[in-house]
Protein backbone atom coordinates (compact mmCIF):
# COMPACT_ATOMS: atom_id res chain seq x y z
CA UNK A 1 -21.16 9.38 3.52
CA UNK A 2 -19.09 6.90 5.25
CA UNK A 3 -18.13 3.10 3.37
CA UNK A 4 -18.41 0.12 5.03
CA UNK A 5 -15.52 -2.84 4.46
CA UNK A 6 -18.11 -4.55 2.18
CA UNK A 7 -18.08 -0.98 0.05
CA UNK A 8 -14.48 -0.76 0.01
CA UNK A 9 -13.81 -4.41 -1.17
CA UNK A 10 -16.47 -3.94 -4.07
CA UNK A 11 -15.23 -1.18 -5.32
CA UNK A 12 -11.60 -2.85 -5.83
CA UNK A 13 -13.20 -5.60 -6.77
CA UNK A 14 -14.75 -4.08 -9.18
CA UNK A 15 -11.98 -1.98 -10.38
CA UNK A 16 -10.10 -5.10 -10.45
CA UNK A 17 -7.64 -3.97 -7.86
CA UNK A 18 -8.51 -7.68 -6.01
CA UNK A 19 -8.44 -10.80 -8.45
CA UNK A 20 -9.08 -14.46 -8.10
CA UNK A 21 -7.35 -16.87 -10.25
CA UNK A 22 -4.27 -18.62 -10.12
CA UNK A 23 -1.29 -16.59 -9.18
CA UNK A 24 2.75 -16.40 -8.77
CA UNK A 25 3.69 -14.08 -6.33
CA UNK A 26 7.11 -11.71 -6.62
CA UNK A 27 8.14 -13.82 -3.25
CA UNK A 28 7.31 -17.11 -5.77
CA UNK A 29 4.28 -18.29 -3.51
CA UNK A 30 1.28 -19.13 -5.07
CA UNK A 31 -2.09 -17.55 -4.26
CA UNK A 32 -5.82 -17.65 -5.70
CA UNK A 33 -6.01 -14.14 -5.36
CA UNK A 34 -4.23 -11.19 -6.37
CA UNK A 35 -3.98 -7.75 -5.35
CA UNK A 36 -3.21 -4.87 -7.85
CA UNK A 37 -4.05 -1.25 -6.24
CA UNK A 38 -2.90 0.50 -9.35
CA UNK A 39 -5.86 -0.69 -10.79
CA UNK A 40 -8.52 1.80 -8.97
CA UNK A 41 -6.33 4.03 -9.12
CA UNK A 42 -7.11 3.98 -12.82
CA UNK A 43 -9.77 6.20 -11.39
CA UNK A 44 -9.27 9.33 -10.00
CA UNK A 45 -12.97 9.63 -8.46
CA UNK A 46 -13.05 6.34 -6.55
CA UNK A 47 -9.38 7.02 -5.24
CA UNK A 48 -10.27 10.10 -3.74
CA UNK A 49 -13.27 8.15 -2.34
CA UNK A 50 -11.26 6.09 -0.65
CA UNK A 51 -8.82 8.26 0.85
CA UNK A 52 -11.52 10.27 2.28
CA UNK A 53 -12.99 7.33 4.29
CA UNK A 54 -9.11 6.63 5.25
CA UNK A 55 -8.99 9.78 6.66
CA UNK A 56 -12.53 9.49 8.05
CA UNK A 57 -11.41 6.43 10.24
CA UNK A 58 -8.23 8.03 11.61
CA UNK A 59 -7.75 8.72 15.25
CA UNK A 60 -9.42 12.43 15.21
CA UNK A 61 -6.04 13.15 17.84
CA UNK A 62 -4.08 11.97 15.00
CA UNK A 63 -2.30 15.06 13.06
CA UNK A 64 0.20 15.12 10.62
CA UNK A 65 1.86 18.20 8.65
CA UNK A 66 3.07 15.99 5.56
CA UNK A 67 1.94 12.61 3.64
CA UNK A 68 4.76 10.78 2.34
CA UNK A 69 4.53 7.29 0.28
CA UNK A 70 7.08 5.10 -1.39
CA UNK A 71 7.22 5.46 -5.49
CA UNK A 72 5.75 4.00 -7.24
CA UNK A 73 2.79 2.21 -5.41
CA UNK A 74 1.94 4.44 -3.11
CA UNK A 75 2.44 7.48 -4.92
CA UNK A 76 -1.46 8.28 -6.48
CA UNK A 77 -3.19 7.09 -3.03
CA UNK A 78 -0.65 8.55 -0.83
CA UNK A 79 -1.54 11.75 -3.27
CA UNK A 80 -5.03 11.52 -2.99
CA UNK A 81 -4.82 10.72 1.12
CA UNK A 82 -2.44 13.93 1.47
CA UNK A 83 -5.41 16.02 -0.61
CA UNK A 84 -7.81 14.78 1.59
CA UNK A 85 -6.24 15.45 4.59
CA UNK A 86 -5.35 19.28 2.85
CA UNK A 87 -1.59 18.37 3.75
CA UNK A 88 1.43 18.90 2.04
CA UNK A 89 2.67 15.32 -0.16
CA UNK A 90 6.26 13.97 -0.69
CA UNK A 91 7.60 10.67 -1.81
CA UNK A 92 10.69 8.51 -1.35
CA UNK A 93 12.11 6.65 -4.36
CA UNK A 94 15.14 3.95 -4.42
CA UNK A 95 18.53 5.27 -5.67
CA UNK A 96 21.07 2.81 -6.53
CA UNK A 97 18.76 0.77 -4.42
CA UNK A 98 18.57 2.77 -1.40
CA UNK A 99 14.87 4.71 -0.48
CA UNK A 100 15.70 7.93 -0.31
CA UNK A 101 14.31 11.76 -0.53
CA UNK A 102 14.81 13.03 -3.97
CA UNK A 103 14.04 16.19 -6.10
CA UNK A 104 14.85 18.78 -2.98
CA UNK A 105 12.44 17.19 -0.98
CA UNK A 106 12.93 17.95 2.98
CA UNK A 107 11.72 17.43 6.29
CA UNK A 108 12.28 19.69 9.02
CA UNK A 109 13.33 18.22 12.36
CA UNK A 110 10.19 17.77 14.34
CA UNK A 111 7.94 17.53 11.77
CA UNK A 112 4.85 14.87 11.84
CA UNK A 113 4.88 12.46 8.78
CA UNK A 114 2.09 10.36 7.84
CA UNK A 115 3.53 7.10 5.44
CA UNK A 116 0.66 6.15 2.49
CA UNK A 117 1.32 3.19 0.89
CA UNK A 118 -1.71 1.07 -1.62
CA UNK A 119 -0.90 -2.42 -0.56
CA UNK A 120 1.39 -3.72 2.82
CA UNK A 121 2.51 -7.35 2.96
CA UNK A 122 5.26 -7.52 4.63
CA UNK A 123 5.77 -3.39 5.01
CA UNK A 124 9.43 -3.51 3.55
CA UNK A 125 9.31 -0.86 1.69
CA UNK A 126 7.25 1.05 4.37
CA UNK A 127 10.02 0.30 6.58
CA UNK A 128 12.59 1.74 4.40
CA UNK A 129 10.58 5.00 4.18
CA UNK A 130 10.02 5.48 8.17
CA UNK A 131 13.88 5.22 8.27
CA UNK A 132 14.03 7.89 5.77
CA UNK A 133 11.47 10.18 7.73
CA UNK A 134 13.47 9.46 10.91
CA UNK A 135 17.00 9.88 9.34
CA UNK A 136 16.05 13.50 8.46
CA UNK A 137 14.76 14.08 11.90
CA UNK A 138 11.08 13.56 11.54
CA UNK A 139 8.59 12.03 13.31
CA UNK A 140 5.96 9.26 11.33
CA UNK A 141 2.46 9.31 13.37
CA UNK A 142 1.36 6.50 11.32
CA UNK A 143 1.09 4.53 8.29
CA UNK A 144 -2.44 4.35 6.38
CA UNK A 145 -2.69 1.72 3.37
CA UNK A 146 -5.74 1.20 1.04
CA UNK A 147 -5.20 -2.60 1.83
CA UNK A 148 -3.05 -5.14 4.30
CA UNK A 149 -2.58 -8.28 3.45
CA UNK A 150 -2.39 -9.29 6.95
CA UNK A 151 0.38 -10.86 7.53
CA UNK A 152 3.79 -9.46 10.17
CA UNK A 153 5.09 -6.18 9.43
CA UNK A 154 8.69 -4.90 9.64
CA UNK A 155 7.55 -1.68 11.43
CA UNK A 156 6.31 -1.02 14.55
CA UNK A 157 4.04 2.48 13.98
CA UNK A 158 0.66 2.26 13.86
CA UNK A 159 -1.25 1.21 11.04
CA UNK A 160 -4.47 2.29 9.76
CA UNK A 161 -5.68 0.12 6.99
CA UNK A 162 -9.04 0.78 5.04
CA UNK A 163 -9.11 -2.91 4.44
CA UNK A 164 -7.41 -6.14 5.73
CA UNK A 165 -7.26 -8.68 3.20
CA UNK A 166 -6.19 -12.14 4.87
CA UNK A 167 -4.86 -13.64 1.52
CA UNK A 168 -3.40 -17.41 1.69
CA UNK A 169 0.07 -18.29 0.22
CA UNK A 170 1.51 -21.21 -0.74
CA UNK A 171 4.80 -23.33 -2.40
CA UNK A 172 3.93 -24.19 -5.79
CA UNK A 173 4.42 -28.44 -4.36
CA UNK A 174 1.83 -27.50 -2.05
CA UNK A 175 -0.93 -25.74 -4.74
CA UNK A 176 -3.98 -27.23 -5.74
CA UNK A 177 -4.09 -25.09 -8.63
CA UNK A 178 -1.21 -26.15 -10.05
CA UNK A 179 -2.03 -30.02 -9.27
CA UNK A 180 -5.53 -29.45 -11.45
CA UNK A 181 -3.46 -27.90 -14.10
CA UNK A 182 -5.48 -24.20 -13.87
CA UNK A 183 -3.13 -21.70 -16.08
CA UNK A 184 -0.94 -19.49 -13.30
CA UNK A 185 0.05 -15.93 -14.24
CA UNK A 186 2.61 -13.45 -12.50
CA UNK A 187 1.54 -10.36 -13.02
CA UNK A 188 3.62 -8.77 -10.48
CA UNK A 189 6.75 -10.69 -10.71
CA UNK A 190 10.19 -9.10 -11.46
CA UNK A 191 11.74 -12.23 -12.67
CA UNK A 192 8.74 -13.85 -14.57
CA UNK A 193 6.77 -13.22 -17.68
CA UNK A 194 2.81 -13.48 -18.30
């Protein structure tokens, strides 16, 4: 049984994976909604849900031998896609800052690398993985997210999204939020509490 975008946007709704509210963004922008893909992945059933439509609404001349996501995000849907898709899963994880592959991962030379990642706004760290895949001579076919925020990416392969999610941004000078005094919480920030 196939989802529709209506499906998929319930279900993190409803799993709390999309909020509304009053939100500080890592970048410092200010937004009325917030998206937290950890969250439905707080269920193991609806996860694998979702990955099988992802894979359901992938080019069927599309192949890949490996999944490979960027820790930690993408690690339990890029997990979940790579089951679905009965392929082999790997992930790339900063060292001293860099992505890299870790814990004798490889890739051969050749081989066809599908990138997983839960939620792409700008697709830095995406980016950082494709050069990873490349660097050790593979080829990425793709990049499939659970959600994309919409906005430019920093990589050119194609992407596959199971659900765009055109979510507007804005300076703190310029947010009504703020101006009507509405309580403003950063739950993904690095630098900021709350």
């Amino acid at each position: 049984m196939s989802l529709t975008d209506k499906e998929v946007e319930r279900i993190l709704q409803d799993t709390h994976a999309i909020r509304s509210g009053h939100f500080q963004l890592t970048s410092g922008l200010h937004s009325d909604t917030y998206v937290q893909c950890a969250r439905v992945c707080e269920y193991p059933d609806l996860t694998n849900k979702l990955a099988t439509e992802a894979v359901a609404r992938l080019p069927k001349e599309l192949t890949c031998d490996t999944v490979i996501a960027p820790a930690v995000g993408g690690l339990v849907f890029g997990y979940a896609l790579a089951q679905a898709l009965g392929k082999r899963f790997i992930f790339a994880e900063r060292q001293n800052g860099i992505m890299t592959l870790r814990r004798a991962f490889e890739i051969d030379t050749g081989e066809k690398v599908l990138v997983a990642e839960d939620v792409i706004t700008t697709g830095g760290s995406v980016a950082e993985v494709i050069e990873v895949v490349q660097d050790h001579g593979g080829e990425v076919v793709g990049v499939v997210s659970l959600i994309d925020r919409g906005q430019e990416h920093k990589f050119e392969e194609a992407l596959y999204p199971l659900l765009i999610l055109d979510v507007a941004s804005w300076d703190s000078e310029d947010c009504d939020l703020c101006k009507e005094g509405v309580d403003i919480y950063s739950p993904g920030s690095r630098r900021l509490g709350k």
